[in-house]
C-alpha atoms as a PDB file:
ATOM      1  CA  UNK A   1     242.120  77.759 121.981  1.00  0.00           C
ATOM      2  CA  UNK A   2     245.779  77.599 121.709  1.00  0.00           C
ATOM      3  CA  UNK A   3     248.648  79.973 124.098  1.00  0.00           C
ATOM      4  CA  UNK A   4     251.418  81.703 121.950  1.00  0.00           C
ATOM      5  CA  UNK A   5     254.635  82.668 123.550  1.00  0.00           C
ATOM      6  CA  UNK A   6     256.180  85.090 121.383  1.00  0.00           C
ATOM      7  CA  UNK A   7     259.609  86.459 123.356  1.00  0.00           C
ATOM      8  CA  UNK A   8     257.683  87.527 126.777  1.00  0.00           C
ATOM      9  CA  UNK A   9     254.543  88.327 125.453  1.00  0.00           C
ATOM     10  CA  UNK A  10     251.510  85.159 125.831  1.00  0.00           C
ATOM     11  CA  UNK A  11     248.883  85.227 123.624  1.00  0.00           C
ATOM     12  CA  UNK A  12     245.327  83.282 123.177  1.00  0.00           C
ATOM     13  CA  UNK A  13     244.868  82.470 119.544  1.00  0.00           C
ATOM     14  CA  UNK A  14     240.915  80.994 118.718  1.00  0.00           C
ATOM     15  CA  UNK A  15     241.458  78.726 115.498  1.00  0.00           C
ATOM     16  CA  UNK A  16     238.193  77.936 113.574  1.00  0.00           C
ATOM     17  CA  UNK A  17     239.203  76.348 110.391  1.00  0.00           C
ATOM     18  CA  UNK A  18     241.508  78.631 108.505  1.00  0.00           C
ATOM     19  CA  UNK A  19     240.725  81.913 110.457  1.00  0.00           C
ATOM     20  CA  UNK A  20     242.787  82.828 113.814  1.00  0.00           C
ATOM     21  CA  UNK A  21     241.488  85.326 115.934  1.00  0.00           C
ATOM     22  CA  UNK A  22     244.122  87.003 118.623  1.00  0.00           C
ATOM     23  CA  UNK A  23     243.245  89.902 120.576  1.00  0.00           C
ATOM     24  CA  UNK A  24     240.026  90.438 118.233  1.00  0.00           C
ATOM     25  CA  UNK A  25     241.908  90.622 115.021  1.00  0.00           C
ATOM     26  CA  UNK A  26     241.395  87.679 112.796  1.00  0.00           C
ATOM     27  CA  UNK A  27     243.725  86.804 110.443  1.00  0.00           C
ATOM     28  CA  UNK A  28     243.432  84.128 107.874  1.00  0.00           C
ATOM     29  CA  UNK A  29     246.010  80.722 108.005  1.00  0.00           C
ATOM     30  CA  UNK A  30     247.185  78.237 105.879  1.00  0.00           C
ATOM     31  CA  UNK A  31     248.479  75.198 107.501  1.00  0.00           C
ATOM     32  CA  UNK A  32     250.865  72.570 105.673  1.00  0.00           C
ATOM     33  CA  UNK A  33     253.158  70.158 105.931  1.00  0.00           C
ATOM     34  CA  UNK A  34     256.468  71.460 104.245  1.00  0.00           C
ATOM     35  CA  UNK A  35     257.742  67.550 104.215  1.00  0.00           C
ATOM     36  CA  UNK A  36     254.678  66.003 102.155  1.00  0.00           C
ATOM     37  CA  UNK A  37     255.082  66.905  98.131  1.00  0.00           C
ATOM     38  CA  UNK A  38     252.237  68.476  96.251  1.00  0.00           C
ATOM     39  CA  UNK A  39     252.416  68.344  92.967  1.00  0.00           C
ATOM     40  CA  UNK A  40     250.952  72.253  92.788  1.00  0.00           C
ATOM     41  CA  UNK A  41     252.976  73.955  95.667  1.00  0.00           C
ATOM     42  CA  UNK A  42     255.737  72.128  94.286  1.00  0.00           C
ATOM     43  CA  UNK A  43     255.902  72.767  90.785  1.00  0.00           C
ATOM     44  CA  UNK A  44     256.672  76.508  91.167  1.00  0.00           C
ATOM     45  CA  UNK A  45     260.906  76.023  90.050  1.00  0.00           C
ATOM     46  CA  UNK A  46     260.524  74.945  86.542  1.00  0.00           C
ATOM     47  CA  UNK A  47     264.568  76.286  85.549  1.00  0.00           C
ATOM     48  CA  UNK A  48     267.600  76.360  86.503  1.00  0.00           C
ATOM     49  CA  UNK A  49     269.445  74.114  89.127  1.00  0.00           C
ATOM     50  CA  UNK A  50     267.294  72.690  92.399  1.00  0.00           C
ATOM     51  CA  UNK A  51     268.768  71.430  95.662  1.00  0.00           C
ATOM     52  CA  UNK A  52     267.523  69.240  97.802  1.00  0.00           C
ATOM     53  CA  UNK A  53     268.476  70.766 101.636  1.00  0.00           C
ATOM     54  CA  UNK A  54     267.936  68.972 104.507  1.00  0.00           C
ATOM     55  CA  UNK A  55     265.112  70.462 106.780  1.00  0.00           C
ATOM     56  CA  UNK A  56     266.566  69.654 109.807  1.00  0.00           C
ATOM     57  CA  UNK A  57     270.171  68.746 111.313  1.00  0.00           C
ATOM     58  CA  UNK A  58     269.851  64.728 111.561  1.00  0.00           C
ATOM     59  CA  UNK A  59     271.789  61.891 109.502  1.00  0.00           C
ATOM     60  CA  UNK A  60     271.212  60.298 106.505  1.00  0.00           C
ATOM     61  CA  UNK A  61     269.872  57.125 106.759  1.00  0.00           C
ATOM     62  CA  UNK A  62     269.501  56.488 102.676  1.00  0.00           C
ATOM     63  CA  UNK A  63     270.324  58.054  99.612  1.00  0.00           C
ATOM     64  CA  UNK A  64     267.793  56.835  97.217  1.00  0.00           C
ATOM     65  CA  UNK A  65     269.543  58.272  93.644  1.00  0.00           C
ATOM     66  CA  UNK A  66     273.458  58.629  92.558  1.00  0.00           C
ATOM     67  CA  UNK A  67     274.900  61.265  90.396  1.00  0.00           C
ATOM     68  CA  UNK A  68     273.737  61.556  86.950  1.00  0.00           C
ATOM     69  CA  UNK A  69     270.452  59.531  87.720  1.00  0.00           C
ATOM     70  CA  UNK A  70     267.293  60.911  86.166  1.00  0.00           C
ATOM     71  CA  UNK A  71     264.364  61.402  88.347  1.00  0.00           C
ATOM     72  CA  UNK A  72     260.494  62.430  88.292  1.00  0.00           C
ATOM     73  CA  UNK A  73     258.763  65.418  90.239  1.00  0.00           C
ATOM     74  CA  UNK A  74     257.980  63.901  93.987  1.00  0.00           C
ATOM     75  CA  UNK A  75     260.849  61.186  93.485  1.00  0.00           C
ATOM     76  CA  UNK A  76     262.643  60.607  96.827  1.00  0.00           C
ATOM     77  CA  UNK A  77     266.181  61.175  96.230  1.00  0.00           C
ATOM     78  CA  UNK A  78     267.799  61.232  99.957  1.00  0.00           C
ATOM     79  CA  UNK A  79     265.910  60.179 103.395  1.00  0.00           C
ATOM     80  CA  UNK A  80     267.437  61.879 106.782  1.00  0.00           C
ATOM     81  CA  UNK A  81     266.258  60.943 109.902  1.00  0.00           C
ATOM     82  CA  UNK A  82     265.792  63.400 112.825  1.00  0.00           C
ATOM     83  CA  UNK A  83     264.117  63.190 116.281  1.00  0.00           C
ATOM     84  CA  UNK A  84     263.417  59.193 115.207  1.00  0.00           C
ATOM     85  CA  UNK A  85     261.352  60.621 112.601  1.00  0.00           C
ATOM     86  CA  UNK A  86     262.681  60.374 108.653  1.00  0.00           C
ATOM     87  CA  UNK A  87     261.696  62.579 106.132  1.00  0.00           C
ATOM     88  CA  UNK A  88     262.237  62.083 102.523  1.00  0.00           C
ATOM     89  CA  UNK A  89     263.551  64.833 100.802  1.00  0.00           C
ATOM     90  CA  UNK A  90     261.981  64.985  97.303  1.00  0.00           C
ATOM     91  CA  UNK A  91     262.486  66.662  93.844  1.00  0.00           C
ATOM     92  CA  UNK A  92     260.228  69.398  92.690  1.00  0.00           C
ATOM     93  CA  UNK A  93     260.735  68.445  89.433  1.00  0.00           C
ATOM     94  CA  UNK A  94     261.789  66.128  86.645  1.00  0.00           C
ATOM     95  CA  UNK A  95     265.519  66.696  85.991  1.00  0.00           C
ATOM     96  CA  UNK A  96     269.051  64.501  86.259  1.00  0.00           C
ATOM     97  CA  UNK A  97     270.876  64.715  89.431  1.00  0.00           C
ATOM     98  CA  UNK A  98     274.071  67.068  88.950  1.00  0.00           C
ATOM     99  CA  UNK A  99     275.234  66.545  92.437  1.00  0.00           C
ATOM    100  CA  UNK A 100     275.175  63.833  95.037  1.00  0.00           C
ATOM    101  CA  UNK A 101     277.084  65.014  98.474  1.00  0.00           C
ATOM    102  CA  UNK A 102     274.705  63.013 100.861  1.00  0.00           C
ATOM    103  CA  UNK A 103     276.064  59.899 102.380  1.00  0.00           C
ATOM    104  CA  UNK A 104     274.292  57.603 104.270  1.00  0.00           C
ATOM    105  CA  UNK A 105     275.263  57.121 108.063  1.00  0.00           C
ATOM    106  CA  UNK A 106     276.587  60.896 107.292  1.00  0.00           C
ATOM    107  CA  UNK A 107     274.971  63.759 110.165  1.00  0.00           C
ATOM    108  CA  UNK A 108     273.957  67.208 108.197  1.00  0.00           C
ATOM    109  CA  UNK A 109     272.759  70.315 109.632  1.00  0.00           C
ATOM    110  CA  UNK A 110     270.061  72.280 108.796  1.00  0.00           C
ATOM    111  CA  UNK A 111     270.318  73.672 105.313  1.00  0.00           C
ATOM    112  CA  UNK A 112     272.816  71.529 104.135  1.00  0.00           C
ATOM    113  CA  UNK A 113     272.343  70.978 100.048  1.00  0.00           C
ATOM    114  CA  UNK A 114     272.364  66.880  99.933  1.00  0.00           C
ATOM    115  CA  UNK A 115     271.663  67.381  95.555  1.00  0.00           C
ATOM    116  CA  UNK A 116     271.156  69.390  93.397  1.00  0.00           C
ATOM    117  CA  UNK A 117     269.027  68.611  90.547  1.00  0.00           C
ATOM    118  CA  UNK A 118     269.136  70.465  86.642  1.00  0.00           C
END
């Protein structure tokens, strides 16, 4: 049983495995987590230029590639750590780094393009 605040409005939700049930209505859920790579979810963009964007505002504690590099799908190119947690920020797919504006010790916001990979 889990309570849902959604603008003034609280609601029970009943979670049994991937079904959610609020109010009577069920509704089916997936539930992932965006930072982990998987090799399937991931391997949707097979053209044209990738970026790597940081999740969440934080600061970049290591840059793992430089410009021109070539890297494999799930390679960690640039690590930024936010609320003492780091998350590696990984490519979807092989390809050579185009662009490299990450810099470690360097705060980013969210959305911020740290590569770009082609």
């Amino acid at each position: 049983m889990y309570s849902i605040l959604a603008g003034r409005h609280i609601y029970e939700a009943r979670i049994d495995g991937t079904n959610v049930t609020i109010h009577g209505r069920s509704f089916r859920a997936e539930v992932f987590d965006p930072r982990r790579w998987n090799q399937e979810r991931n391997h949707r963009q097979t053209e044209g230029r990738q970026n790597i964007v940081a999740s969440m505002p934080g600061k970049v504690v290591r840059v793992m590639v430089s410009a021109g590099d070539e890297v494999t799908a799930g390679q960690g190119i640039v690590v930024v750590e936010a609320m003492k947690m780091q998350n590696e920020m990984k490519a979807v797919r092989a390809g050579r780094v185009v662009t490299l504006s990450a810099v470690a010790g360097a705060t980013v916001i969210a959305g911020e393009i740290l590569a770009a990979i082609e």
